[in-house]
Protein backbone atom coordinates (compact mmCIF):
# COMPACT_ATOMS: atom_id res chain seq x y z
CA UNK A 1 -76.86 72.23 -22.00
CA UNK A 2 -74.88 70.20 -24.62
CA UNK A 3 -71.61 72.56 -23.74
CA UNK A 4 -71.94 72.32 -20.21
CA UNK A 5 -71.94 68.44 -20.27
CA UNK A 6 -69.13 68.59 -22.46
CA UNK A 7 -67.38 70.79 -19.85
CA UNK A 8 -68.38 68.09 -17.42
CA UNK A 9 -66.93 65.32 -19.36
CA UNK A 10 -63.75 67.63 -19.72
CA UNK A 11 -63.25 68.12 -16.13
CA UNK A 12 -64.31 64.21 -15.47
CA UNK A 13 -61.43 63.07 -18.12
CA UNK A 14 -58.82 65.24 -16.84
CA UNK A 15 -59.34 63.79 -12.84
CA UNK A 16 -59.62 60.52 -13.71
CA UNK A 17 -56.24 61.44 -16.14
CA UNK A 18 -54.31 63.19 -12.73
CA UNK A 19 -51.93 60.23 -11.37
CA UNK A 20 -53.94 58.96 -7.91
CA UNK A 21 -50.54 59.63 -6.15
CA UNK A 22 -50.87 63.11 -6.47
CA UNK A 23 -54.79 62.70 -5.34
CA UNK A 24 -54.10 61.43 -2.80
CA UNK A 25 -51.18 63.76 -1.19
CA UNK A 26 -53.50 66.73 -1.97
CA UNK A 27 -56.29 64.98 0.13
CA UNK A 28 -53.87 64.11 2.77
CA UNK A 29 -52.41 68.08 3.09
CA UNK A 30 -56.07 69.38 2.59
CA UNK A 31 -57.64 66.84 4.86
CA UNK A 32 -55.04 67.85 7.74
CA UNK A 33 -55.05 71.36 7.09
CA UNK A 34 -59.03 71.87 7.43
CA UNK A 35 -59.55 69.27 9.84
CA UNK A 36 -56.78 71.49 11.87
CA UNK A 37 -58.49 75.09 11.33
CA UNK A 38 -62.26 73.75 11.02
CA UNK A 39 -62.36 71.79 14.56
CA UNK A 40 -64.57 69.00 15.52
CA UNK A 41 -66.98 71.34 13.49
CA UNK A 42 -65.72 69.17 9.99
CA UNK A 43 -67.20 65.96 11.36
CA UNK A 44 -70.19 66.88 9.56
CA UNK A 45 -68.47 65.57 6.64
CA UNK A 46 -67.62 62.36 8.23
CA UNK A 47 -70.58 60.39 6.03
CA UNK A 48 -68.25 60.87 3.24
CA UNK A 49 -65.29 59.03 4.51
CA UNK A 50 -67.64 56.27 6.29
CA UNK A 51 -68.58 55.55 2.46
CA UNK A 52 -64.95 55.05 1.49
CA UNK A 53 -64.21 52.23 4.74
CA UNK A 54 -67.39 50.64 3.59
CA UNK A 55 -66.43 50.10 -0.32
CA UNK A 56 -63.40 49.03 0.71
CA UNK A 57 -65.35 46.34 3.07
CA UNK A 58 -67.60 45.63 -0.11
CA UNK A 59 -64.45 44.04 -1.88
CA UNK A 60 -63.10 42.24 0.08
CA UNK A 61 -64.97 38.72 -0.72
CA UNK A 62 -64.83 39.25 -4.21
CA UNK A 63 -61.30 40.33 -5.03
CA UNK A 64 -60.47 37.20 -2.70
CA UNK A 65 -62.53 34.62 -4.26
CA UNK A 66 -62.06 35.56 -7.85
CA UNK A 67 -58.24 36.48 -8.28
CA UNK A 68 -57.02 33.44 -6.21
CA UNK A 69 -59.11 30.95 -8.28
CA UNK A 70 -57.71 32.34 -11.31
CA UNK A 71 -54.30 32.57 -10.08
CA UNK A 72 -54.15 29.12 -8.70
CA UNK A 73 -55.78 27.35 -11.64
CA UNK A 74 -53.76 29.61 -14.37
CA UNK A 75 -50.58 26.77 -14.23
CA UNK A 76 -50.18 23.15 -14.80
CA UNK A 77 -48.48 20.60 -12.34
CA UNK A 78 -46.17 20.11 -15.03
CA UNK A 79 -44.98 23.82 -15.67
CA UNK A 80 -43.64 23.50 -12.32
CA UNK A 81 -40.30 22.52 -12.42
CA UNK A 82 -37.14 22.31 -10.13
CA UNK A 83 -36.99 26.26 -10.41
CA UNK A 84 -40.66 26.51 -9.95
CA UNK A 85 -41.15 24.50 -6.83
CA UNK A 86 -37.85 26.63 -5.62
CA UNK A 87 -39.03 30.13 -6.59
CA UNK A 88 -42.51 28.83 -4.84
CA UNK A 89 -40.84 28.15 -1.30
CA UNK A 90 -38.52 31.34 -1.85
CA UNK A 91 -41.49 33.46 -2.25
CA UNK A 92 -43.45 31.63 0.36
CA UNK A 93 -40.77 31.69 3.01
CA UNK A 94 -39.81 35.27 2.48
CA UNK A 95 -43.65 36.87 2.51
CA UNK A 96 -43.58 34.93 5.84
CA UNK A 97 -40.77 36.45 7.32
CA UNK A 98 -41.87 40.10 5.78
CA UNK A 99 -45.51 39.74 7.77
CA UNK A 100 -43.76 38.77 10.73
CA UNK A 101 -41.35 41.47 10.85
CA UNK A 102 -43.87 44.11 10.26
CA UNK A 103 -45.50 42.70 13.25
CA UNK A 104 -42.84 42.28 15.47
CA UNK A 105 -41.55 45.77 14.58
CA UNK A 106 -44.78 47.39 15.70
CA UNK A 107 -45.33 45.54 18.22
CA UNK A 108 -41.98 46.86 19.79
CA UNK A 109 -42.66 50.23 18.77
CA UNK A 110 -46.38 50.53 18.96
CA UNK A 111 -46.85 53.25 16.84
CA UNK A 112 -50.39 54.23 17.29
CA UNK A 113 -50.13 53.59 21.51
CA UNK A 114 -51.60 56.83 22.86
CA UNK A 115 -53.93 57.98 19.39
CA UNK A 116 -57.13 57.47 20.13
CA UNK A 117 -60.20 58.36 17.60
CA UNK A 118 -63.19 60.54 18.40
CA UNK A 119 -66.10 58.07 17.10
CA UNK A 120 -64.58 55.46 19.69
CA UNK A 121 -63.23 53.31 17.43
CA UNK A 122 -61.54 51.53 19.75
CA UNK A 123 -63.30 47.89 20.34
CA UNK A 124 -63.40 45.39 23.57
CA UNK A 125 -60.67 42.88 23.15
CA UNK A 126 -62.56 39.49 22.19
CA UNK A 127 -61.01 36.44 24.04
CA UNK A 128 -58.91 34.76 21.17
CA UNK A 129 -59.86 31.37 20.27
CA UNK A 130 -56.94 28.55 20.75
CA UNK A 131 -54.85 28.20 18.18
CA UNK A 132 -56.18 24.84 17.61
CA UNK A 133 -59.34 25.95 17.15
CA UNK A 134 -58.43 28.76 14.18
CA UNK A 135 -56.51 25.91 12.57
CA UNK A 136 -59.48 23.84 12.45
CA UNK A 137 -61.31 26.80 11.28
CA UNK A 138 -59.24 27.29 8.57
CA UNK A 139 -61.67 24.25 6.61
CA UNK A 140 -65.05 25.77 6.61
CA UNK A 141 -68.06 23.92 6.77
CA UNK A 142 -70.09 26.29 4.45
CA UNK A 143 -68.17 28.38 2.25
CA UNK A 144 -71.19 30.94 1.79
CA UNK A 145 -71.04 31.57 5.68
CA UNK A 146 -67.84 32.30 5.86
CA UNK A 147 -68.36 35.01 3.27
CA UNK A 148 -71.17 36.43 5.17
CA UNK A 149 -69.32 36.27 8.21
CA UNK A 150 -66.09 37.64 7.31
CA UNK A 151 -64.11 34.45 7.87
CA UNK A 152 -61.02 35.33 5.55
CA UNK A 153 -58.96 32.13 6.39
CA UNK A 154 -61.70 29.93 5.28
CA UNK A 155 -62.66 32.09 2.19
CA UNK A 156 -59.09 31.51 0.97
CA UNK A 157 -58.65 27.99 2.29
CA UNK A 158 -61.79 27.70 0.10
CA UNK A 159 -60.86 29.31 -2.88
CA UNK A 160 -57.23 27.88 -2.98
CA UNK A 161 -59.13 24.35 -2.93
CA UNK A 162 -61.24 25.37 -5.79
CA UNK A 163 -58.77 26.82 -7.44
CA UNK A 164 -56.50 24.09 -7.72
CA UNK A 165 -59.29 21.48 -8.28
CA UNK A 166 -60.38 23.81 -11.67
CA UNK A 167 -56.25 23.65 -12.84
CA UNK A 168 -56.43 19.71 -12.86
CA UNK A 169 -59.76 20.01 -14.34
CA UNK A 170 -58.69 22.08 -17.03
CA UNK A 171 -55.82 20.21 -17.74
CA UNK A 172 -57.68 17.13 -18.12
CA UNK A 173 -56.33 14.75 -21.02
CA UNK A 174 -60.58 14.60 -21.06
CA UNK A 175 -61.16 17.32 -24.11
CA UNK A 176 -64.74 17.40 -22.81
CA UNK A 177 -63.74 18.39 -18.89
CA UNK A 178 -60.87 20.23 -20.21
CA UNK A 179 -63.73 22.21 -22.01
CA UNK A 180 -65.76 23.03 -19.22
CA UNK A 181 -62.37 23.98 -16.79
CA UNK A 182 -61.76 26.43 -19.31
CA UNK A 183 -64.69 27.73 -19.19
CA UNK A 184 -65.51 27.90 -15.47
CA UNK A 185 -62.08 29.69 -15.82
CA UNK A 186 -63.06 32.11 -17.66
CA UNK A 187 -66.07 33.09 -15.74
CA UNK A 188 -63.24 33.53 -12.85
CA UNK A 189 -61.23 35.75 -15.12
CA UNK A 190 -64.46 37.69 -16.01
CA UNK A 191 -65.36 38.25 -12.06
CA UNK A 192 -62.12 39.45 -11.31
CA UNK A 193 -61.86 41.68 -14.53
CA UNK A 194 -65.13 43.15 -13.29
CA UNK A 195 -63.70 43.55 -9.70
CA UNK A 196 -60.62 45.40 -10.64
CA UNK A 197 -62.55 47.85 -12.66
CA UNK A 198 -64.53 48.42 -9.40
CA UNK A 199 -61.68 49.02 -7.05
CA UNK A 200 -60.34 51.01 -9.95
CA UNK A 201 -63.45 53.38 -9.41
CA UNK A 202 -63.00 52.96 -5.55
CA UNK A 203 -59.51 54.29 -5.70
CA UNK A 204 -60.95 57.36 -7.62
CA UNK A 205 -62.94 58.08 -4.68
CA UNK A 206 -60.15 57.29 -2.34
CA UNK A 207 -58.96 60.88 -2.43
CA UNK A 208 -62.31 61.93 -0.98
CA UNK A 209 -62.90 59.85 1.20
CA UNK A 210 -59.32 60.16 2.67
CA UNK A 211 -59.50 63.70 2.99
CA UNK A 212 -63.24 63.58 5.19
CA UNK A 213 -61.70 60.78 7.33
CA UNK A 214 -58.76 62.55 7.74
CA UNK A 215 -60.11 65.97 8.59
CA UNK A 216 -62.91 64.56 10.59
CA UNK A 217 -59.99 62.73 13.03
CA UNK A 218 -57.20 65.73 12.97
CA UNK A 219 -60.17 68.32 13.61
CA UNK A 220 -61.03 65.89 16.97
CA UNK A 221 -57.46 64.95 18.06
CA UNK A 222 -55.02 68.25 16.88
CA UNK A 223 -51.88 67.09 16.25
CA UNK A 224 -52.01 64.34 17.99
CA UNK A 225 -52.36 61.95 14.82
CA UNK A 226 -49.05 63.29 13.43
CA UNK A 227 -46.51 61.66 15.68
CA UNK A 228 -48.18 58.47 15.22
CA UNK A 229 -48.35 58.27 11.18
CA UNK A 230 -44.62 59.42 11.30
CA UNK A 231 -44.03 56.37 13.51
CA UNK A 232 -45.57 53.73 11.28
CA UNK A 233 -43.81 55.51 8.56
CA UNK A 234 -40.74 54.98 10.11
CA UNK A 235 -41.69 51.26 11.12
CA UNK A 236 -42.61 50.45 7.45
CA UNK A 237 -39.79 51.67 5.94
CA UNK A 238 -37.27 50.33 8.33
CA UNK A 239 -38.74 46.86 8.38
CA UNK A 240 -38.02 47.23 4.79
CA UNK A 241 -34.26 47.82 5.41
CA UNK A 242 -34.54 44.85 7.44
CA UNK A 243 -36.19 42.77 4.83
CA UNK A 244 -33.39 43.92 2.05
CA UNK A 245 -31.11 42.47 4.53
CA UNK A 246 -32.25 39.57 4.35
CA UNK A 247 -31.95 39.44 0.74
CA UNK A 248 -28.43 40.33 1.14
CA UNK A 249 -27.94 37.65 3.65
CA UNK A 250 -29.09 34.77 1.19
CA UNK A 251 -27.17 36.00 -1.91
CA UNK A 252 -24.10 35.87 0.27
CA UNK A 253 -24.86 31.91 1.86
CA UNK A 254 -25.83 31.15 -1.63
CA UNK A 255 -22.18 32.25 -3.13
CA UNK A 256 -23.48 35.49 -5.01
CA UNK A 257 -21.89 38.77 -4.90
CA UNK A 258 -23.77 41.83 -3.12
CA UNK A 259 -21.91 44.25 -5.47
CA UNK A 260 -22.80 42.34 -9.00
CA UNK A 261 -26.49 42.43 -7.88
CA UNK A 262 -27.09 46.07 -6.81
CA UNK A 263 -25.13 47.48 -9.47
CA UNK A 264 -27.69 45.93 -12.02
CA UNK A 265 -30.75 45.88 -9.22
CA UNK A 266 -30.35 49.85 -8.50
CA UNK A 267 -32.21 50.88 -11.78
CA UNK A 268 -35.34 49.01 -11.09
CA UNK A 269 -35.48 49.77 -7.52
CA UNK A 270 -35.01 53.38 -8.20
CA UNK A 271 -37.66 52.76 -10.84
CA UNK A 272 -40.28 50.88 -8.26
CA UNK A 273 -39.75 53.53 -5.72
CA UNK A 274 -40.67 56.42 -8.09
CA UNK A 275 -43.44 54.76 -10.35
CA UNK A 276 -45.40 52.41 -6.95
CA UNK A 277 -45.60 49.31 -9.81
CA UNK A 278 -43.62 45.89 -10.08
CA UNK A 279 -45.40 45.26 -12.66
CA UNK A 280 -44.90 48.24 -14.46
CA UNK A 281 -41.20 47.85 -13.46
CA UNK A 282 -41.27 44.25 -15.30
CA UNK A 283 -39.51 45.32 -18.27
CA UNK A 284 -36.43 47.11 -16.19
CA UNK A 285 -36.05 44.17 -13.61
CA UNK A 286 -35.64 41.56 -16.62
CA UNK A 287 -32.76 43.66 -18.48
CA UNK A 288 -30.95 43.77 -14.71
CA UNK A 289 -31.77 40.00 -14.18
CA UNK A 290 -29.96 39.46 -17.60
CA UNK A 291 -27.05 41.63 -16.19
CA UNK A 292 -26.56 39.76 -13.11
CA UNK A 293 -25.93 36.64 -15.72
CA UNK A 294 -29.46 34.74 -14.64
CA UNK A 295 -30.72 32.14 -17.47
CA UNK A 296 -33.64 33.78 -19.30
CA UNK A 297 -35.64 30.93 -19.09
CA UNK A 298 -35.33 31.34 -15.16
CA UNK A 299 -35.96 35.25 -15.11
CA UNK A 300 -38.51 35.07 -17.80
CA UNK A 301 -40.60 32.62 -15.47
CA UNK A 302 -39.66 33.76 -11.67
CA UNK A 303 -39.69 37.48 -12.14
CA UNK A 304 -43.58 37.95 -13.69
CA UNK A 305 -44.07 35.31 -11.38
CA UNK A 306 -42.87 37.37 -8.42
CA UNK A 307 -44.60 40.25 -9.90
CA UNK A 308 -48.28 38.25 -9.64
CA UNK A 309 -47.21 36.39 -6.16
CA UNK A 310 -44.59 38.41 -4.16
CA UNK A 311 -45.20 41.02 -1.68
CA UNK A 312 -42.70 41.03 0.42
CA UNK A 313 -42.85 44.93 1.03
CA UNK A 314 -46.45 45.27 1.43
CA UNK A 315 -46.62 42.35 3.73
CA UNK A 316 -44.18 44.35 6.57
CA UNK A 317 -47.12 47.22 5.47
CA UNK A 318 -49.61 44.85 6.57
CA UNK A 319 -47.93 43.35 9.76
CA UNK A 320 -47.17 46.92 10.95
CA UNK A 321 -50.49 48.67 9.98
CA UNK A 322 -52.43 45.74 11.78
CA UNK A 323 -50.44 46.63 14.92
CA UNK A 324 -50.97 50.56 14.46
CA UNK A 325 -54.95 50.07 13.88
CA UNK A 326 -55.00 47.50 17.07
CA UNK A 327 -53.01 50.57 19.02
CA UNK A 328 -55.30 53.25 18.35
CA UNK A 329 -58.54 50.79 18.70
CA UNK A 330 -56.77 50.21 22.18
CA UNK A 331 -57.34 46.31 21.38
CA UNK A 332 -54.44 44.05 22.48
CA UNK A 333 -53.88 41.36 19.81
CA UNK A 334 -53.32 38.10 21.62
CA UNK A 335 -50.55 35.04 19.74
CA UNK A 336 -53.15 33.10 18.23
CA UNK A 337 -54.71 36.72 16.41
CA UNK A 338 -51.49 37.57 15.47
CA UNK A 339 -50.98 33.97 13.85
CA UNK A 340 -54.26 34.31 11.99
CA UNK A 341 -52.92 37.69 10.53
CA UNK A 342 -49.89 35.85 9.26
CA UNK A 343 -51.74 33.30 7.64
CA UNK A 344 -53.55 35.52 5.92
CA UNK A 345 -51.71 37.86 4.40
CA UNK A 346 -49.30 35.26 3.41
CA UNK A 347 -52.49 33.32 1.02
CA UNK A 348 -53.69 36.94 0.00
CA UNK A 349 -50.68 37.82 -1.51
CA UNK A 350 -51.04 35.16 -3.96
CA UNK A 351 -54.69 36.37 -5.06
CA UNK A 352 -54.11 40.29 -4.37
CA UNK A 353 -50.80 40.98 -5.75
CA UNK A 354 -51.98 42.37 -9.35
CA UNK A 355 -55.42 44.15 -8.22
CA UNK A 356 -55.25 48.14 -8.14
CA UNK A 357 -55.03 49.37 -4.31
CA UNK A 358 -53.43 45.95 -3.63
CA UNK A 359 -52.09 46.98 -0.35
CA UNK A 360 -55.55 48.62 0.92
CA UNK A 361 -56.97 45.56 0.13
CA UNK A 362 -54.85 43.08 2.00
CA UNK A 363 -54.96 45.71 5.18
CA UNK A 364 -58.83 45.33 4.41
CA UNK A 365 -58.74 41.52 4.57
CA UNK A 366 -56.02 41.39 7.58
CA UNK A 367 -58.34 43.59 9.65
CA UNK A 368 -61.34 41.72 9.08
CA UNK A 369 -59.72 38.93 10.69
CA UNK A 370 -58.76 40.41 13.69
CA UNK A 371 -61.83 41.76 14.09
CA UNK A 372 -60.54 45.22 14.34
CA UNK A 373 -62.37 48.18 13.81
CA UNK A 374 -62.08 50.41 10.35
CA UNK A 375 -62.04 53.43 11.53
CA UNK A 376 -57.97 54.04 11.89
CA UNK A 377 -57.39 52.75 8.53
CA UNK A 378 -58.60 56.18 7.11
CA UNK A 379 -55.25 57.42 8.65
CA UNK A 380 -53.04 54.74 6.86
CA UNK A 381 -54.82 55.37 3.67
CA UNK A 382 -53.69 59.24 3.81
CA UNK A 383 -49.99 58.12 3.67
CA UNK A 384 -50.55 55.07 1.89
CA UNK A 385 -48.58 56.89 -1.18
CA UNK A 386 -45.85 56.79 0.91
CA UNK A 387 -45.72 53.64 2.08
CA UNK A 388 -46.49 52.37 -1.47
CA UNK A 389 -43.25 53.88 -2.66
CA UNK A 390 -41.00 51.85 -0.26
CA UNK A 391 -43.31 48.47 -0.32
CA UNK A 392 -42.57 48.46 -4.46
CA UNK A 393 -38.73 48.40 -4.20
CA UNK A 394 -39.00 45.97 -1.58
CA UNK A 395 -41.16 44.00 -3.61
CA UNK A 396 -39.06 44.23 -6.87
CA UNK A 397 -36.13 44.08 -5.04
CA UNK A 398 -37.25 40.21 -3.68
CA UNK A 399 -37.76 39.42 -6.89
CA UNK A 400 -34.99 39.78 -8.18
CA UNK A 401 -33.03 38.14 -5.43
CA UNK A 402 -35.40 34.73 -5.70
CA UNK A 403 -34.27 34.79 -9.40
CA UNK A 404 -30.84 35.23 -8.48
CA UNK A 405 -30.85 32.81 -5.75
CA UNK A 406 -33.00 29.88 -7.31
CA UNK A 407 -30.75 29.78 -10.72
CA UNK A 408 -27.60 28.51 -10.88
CA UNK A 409 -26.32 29.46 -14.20
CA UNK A 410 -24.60 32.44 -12.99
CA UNK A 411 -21.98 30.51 -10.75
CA UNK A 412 -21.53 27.83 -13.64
CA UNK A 413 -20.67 30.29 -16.35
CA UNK A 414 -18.45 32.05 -13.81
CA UNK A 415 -16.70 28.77 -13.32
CA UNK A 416 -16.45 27.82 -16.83
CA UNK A 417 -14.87 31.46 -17.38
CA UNK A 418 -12.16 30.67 -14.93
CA UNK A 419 -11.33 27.26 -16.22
CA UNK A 420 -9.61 28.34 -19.80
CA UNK A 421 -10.80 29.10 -23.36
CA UNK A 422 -12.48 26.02 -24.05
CA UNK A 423 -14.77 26.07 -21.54
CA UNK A 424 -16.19 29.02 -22.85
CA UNK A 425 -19.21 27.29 -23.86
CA UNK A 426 -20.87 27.36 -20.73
CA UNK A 427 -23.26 30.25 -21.66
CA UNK A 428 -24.53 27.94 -23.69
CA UNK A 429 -27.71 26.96 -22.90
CA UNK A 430 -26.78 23.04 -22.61
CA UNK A 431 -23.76 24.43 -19.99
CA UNK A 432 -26.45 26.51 -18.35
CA UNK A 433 -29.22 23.71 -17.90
CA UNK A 434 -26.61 21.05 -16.79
């Protein structure tokens, strides 16, 4: 008995050691290839996956409400700075214009048009609200409902509020409420601690669940799922181009040079691409920030700020997954829906961007609140690997360019290297501030 538990705990350790990346790709080519032979047969196994959509469901709330309180409340109105308030907008603006090109992209291409899943996932288009109306919304009137109900805009409306109200209160010249901010802080940090280590557990399940949700659908449709994942692939990846275009479009108005930037930028883009992490990338993207000549007390702040914040690539993910699980639920997304997916992905990404599974989760939260079904999100999660790969380097990439962009060292020191020996100084960190 006591060998074959050890056995057990040997086999447990050396899953939970095998990277989730290669989990998952093994459920994906399994999950096809039985759902293929097997036949609508496999949908016996369809409990399995059902568990997975619902776990992901279960985390939602939480991951929201704790991670954005602590990330809100973690700074001080007086660590933001001229570069602070202009990394802030840069990351802002550009998460904006990420979630809105992954929805316009899919909405031209419609990826999923023509998939449709055997449960009938597919839902009755609910008449959209005015946009007046979500807007008001937005302030709930009970916080606790809108948890129950699934109201992500006023969840994070709420817990943006709270958040910043407990970062004045714990940097209260009051030692007494500075006391007690800290410590309502820390139960924050505590919840979300315990969350990650959840969704930590969920993602070790992921593999399973992908592969009965995957063979369940392929062993209804055929083949017919292929075309459309290759589609959102494609729409992912080249909204993505799009995006680094961008980048490349602001270094350029803002004076910098295109070639300076990617010759230092390619290692830690290569590096994103390969390992899924910015944050794991950290390290890298700081050396190349110090080659492109940005001030290290601007890279030392924007770039683990970006890393925390900035999600540039996983926001076109969202935007175009929304669109691909509206397709195949045969639901037709009106303005004001499409608005409301914006919104949110935009405030998620400053609560979700350091949780495990970040990108399931803000797919989770987007679909909640357009009321689309969960069903086709079984298929993104089989090629989420993929699409992880390409949304890192994006987000890394952004990064970078916001630190770039927002300090202005680099053109001063270039300018005091042109303008003879004795102007060398201006690496100096006096030259660099003025």
């Amino acid at each position: 008995m006591t060998v074959s538990a050890e056995k057990n705990r040997s086999w447990w350790r050396r899953y939970l050691a095998f990277p989730l990346i290669y989990k998952l790709a093994i459920a994906l080519v399994l999950g096809a290839v039985v759902g293929l032979l097997v036949g609508p047969d496999i949908a016996v196994i369809e409990p399995l996956g059902t568990v997975f959509l619902r776990l992901l469901q279960m985390m939602v709330v939480p991951v929201v409400v704790f991670t954005l309180v602590v990330g809100v409340s973690s700074g001080s109105a007086g660590q933001f700075g001229r570069v602070g308030v202009k990394i802030m907008v840069y990351y802002m603006l550009t998460t904006v214009v990420a979630i809105t090109l992954g929805l316009a992209l899919a909405s031209l291409v419609q990826p999923g048009a023509g998939l449709v899943l055997p449960d009938g996932a597919g839902a009755e288009p609910k008449e959209a609200p005015p946009l007046k109306e979500v807007l008001i919304n937005i302030v709930p009137t009970n916080p606790l409902s809108a948890m129950v109900e699934g109201d992500m805009l006023a969840v994070l409306f709420f817990a943006l509020v709270f958040g910043l109200a407990l970062g004045v209160l714990r940097n209260s010249e009051d030692e007494r409420l500075a006391g007690l901010g800290e410590n309502m802080r820390r139960f924050f940090e505590a919840g979300a601690e315990v969350t990650f280590i959840a969704i930590r557990g969920i993602l070790e399940y992921a593999p399973i669940g992908v592969f009965a949700l995957l063979a369940v659908t392929l062993g209804e449709t055929g083949v017919d799922a292929v075309a459309p994942l290759a589609m959102l692939t494609a729409t992912v990846y080249g909204g993505v181009a799009v995006q680094v275009l961008l980048y490349c479009v602001l270094l350029l108005l803002f004076g910098h040079s295109l070639r300076r930037f990617f010759s230092a930028a390619k290692e830690p883009m290569l590096m994103s691409f390969v390992t899924r992490s910015s944050s794991g990338t950290l390290p890298v993207s700081m050396r190349a920030a110090e080659k492109m000549g940005v001030d290290e007390g601007v890279y030392g702040f924007t770039l683990p700020l970006g890393a925390t914040i900035n999600m540039d690539g996983t926001a076109v993910y969202v935007g175009a997954s929304v669109i691909f699980v509206a397709n195949v639920a045969g639901v037709d997304l009106s303005l004001t829906e499409l608005v409301s997916v914006a919104l949110v992905g935009v405030l998620a990404s400053v609560g979700t961007a350091g949780v495990p599974g970040a990108g399931l989760i803000m797919l989770s939260l987007a679909i909640t609140q357009a009321g689309l079904p969960f069903g086709p999100v079984a298929l993104v999660a089989g090629i989420d690997a993929f699409l992880d790969m390409i949304r890192s380097l994006c987000n890394v990439t952004g990064d970078l360019a916001g630190s770039r962009i927002v300090d202005g060292g680099g053109r001063r020191k270039r300018r005091s290297r042109t303008a003879g020996p004795g102007a060398v100084g201006g690496s100096t960190p006096a030259a660099v501030a003025g």
